[in-house]
N, C-alpha and C. Protein backbone atom coordinates (compact mmCIF):
# COMPACT_ATOMS: atom_id res chain seq x y z
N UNK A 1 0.85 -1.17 0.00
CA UNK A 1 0.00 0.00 0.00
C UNK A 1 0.89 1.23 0.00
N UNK A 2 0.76 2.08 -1.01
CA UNK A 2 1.44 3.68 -0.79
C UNK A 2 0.26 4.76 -0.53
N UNK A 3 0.90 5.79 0.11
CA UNK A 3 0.58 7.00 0.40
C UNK A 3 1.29 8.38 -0.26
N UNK A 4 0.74 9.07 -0.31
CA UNK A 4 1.79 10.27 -0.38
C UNK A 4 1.48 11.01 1.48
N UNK A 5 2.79 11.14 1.67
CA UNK A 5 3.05 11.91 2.31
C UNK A 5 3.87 13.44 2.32
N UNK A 6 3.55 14.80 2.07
CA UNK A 6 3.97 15.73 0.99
C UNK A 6 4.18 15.70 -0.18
N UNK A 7 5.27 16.01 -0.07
CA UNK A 7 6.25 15.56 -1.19
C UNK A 7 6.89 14.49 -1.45
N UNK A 8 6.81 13.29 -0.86
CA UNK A 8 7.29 11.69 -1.21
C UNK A 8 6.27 10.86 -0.56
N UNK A 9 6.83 10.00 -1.18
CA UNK A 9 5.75 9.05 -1.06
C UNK A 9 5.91 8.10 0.04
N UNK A 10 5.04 7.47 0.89
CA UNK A 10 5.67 5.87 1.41
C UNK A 10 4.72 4.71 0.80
N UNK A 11 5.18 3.60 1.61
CA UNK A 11 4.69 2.52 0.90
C UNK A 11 4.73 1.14 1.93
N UNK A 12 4.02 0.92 2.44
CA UNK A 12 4.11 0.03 3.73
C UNK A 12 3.81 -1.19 3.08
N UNK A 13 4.66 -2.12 3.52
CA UNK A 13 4.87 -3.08 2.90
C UNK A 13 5.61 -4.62 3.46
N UNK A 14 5.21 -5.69 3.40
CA UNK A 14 5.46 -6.99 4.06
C UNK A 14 6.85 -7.14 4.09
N UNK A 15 7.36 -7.73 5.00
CA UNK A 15 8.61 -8.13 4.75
C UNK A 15 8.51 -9.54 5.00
N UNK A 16 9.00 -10.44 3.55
CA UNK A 16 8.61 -12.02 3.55
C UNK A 16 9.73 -12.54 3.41
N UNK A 17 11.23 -12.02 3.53
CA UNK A 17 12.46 -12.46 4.77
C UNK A 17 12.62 -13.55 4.92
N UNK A 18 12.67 -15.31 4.59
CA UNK A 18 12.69 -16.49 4.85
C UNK A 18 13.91 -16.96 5.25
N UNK A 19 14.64 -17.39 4.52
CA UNK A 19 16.08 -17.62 4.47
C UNK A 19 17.05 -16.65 4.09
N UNK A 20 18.15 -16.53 4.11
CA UNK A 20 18.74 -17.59 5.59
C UNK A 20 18.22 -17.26 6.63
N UNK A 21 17.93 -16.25 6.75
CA UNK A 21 17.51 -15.33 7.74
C UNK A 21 16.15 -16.29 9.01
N UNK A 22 16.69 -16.05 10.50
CA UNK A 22 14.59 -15.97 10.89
C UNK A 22 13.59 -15.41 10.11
N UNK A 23 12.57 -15.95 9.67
CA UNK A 23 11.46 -15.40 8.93
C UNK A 23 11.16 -13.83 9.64
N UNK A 24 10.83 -13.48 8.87
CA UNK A 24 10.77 -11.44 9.37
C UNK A 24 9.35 -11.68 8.58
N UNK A 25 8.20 -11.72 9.34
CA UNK A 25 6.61 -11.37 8.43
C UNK A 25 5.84 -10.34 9.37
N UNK A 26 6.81 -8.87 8.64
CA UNK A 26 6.32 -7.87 9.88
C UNK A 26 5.90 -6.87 8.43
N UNK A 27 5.38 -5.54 8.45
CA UNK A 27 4.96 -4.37 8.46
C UNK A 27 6.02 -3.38 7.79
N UNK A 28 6.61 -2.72 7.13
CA UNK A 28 7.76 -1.92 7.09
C UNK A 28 7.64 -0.65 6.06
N UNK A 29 7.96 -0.03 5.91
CA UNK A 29 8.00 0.86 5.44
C UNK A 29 9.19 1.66 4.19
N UNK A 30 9.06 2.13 3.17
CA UNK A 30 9.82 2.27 1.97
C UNK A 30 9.55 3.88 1.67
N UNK A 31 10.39 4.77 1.65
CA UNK A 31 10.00 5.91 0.66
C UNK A 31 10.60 6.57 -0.22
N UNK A 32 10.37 7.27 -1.28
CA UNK A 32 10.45 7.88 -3.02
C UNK A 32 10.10 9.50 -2.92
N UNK A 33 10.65 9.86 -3.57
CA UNK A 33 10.18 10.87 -3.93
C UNK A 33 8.90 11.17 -5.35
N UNK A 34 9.65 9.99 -5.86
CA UNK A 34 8.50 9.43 -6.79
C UNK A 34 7.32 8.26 -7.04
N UNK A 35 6.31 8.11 -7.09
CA UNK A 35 5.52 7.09 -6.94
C UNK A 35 6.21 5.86 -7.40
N UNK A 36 6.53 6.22 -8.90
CA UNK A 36 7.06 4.66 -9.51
C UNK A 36 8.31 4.73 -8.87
N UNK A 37 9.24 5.33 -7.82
CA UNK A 37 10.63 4.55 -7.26
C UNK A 37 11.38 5.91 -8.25
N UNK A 38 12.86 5.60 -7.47
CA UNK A 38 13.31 4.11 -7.03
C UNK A 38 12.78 4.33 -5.15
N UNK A 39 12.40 2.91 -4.37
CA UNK A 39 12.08 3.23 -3.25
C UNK A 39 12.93 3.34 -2.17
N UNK A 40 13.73 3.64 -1.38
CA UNK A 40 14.59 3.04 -0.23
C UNK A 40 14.72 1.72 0.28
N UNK A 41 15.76 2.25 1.05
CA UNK A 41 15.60 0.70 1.85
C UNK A 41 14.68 0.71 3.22
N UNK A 42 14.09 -0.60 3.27
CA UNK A 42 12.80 -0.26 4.24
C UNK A 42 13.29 -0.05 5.30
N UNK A 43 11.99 -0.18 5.96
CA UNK A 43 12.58 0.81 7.61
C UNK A 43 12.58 -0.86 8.40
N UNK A 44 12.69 -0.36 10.11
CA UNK A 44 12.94 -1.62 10.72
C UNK A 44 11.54 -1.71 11.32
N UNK A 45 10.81 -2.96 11.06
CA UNK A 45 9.31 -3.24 11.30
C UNK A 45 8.97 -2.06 11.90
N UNK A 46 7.55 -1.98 11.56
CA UNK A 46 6.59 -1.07 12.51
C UNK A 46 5.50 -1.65 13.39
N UNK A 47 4.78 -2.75 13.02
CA UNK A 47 4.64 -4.32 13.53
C UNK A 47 5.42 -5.08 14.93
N UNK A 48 4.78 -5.03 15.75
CA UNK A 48 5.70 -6.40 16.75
C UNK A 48 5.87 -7.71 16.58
N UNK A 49 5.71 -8.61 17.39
CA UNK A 49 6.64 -9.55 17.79
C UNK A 49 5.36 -10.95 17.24
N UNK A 50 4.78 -10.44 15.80
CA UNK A 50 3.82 -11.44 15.38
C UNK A 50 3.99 -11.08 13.81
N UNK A 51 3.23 -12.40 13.43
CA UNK A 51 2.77 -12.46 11.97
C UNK A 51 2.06 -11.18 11.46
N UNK A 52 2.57 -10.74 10.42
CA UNK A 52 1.39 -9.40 9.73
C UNK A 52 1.77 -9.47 8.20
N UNK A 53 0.46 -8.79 7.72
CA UNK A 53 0.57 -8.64 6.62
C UNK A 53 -1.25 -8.08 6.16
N UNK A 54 -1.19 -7.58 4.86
CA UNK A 54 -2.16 -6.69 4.56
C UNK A 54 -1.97 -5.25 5.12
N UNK A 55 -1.16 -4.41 4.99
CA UNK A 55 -1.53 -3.06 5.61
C UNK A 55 -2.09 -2.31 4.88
N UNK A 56 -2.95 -1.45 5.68
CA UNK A 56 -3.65 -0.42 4.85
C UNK A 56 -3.81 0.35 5.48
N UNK A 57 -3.36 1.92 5.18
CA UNK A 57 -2.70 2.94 6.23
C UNK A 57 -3.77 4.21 5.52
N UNK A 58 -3.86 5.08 6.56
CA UNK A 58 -4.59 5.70 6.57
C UNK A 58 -4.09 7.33 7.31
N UNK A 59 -3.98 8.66 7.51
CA UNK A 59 -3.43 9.35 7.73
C UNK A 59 -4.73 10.47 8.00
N UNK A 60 -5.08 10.84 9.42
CA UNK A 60 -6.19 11.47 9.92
C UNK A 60 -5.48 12.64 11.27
N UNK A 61 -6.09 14.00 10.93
CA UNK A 61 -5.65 14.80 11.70
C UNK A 61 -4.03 14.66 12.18
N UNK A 62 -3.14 14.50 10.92
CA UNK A 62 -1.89 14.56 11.45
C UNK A 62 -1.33 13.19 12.22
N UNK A 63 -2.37 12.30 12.10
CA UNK A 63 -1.66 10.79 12.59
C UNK A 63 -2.07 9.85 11.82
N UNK A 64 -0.68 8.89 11.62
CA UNK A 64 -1.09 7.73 10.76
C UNK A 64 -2.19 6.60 11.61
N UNK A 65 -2.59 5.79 10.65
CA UNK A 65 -2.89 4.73 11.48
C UNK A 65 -3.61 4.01 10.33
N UNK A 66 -2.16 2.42 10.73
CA UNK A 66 -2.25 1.75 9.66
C UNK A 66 -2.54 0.09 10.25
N UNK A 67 -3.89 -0.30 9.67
CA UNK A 67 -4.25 -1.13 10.12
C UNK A 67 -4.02 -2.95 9.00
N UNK A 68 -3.83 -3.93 10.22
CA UNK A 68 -3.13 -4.98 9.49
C UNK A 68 -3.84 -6.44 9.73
N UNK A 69 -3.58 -7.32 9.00
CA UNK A 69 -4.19 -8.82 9.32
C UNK A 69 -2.93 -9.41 10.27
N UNK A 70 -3.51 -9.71 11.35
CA UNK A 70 -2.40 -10.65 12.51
C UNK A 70 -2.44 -12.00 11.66
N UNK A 71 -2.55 -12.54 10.72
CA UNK A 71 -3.17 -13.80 10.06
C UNK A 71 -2.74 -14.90 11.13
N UNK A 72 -1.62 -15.02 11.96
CA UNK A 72 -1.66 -16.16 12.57
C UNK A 72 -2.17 -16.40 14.07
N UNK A 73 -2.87 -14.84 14.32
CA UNK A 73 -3.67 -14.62 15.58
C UNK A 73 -5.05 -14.62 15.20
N UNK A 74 -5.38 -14.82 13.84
CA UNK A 74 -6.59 -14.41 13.25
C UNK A 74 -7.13 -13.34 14.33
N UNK A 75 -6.58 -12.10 14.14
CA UNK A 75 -6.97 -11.03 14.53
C UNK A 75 -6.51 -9.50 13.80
N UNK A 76 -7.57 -8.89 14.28
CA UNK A 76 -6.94 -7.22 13.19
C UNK A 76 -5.82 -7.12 13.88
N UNK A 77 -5.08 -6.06 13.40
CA UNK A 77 -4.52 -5.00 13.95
C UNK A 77 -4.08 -3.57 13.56
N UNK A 78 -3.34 -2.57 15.04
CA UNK A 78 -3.53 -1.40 14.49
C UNK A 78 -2.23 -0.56 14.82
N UNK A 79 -1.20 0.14 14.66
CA UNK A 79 -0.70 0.98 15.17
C UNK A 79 -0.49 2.36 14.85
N UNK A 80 -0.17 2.89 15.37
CA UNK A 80 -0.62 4.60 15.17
C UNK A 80 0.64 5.51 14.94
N UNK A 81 1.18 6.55 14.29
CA UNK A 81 2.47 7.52 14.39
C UNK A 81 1.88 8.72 13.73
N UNK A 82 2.54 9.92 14.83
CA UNK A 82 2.38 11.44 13.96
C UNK A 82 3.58 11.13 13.37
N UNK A 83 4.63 10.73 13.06
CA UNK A 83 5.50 11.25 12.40
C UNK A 83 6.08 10.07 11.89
N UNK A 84 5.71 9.09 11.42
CA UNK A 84 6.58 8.00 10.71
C UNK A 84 7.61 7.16 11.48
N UNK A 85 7.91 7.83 12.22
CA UNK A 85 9.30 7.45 12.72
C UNK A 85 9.01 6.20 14.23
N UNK A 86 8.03 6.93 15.47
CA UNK A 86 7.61 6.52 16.62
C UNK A 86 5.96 5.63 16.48
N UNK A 87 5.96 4.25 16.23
CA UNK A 87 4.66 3.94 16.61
C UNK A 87 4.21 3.09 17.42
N UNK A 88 2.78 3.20 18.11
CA UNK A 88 2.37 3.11 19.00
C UNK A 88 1.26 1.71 18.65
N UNK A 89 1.40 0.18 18.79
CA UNK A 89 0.57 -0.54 18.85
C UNK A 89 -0.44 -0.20 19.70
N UNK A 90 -1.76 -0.29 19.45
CA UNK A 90 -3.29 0.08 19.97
C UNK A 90 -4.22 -0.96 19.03
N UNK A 91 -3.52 -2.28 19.11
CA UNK A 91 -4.36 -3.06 18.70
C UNK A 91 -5.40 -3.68 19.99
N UNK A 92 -4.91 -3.80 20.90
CA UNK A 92 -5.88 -3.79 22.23
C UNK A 92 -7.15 -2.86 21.80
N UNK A 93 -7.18 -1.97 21.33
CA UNK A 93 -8.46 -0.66 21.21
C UNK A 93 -8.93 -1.51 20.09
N UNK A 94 -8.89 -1.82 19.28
CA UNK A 94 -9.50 -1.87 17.71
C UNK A 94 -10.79 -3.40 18.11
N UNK A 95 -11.50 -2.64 17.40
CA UNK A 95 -13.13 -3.40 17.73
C UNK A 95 -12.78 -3.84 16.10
N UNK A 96 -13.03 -5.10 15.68
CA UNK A 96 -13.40 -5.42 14.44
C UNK A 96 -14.45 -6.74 14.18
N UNK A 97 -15.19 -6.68 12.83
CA UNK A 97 -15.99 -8.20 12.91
C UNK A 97 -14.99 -9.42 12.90
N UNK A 98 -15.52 -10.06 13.45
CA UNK A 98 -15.09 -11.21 13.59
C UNK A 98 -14.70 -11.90 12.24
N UNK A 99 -13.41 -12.98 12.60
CA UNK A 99 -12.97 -13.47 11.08
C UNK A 99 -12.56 -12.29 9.92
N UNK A 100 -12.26 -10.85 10.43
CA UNK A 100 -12.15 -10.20 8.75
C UNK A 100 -10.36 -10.30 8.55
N UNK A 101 -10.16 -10.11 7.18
CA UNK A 101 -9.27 -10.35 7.26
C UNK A 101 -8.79 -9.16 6.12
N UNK A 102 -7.31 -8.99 5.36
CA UNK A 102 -7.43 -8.23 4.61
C UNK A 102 -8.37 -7.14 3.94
N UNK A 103 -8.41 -5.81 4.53
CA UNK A 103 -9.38 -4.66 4.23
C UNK A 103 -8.74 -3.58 3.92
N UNK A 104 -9.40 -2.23 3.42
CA UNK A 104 -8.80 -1.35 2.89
C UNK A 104 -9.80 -0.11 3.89
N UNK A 105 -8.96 1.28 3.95
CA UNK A 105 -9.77 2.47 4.02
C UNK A 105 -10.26 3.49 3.08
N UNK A 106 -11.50 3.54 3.30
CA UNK A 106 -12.09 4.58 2.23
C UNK A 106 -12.81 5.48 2.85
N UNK A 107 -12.95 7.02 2.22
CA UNK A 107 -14.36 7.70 2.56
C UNK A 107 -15.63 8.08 1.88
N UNK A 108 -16.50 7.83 2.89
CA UNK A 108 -17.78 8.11 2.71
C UNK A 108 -18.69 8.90 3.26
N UNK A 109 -19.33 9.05 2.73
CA UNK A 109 -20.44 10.54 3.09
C UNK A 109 -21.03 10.06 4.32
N UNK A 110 -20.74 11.17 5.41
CA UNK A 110 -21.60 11.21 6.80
C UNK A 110 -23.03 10.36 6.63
N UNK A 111 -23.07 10.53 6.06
CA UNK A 111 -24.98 10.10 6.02
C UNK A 111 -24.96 8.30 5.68
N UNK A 112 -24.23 8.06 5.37
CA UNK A 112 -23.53 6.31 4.94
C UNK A 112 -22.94 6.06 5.86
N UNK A 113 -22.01 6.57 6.22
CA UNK A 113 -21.15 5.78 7.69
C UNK A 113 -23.00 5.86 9.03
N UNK A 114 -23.77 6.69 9.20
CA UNK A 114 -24.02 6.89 10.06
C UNK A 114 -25.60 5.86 10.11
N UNK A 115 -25.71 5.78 8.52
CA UNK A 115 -26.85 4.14 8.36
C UNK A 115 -25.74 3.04 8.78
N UNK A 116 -24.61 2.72 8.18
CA UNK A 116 -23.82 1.92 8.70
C UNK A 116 -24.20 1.44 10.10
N UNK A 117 -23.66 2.36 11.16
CA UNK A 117 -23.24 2.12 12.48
C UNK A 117 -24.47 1.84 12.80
N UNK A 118 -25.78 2.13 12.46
CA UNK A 118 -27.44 2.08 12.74
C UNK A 118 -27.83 0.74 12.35
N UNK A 119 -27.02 -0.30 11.85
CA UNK A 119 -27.80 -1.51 11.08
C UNK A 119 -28.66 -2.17 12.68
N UNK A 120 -28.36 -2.25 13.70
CA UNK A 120 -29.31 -2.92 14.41
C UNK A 120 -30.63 -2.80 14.15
């Protein structure tokens, strides 16, 4: 998944790391000044001490927050940064349906999110 962030871009992205190496299936991060590259070298997980993959990041009032499939906890997850650099797991907070797995963020008109949250 990429973003622009100003003027460059990032691009959060799996790290699937097998050999020789311990498997690394964390979260990481890449950035360009240009969409198509060339990208950096990624950053060091943003993800803890579990399986991830699927991110899909999202950037609200000046904080990221990029949410992921735990696939081997079959559970979401979430962590949060104003600035790229410091983030904050708050997957404890994140309410999700049950079983979802790989999802994306989008917006929609107040009046749709707010039938949404009303389906009872």
């Amino acid at each position: 998944m990429m973003q622009r962030d100003g003027k460059r871009y990032v691009m959060f992205l799996k790290d699937e790391t097998n050999t020789p190496f311990t498997p690394q299936k964390n979260i990481r991060m890449a950035f360009s000044d240009r969409a198509e590259g060339p990208f950096g070298v990624p950053s060091e997980p943003i993800t803890g001490n579990y399986w991830a993959e699927g991110p899909s990041a999202v950037k609200i009032d000046g904080r990221w927050f990029v949410y992921f499939d735990k696939y081997r906890k079959h559970r979401y997850g979430l962590v949060v940064s104003r600035d790229l650099a410091n983030w904050t797991d708050q997957s404890e907070k994140l309410r999700m349906p049950e079983g979802i797995r790989h999802g994306t963020v989008f917006r929609v008109p107040e009046d749709v999110a707010r039938g949404l949250l009303d389906l009872d």
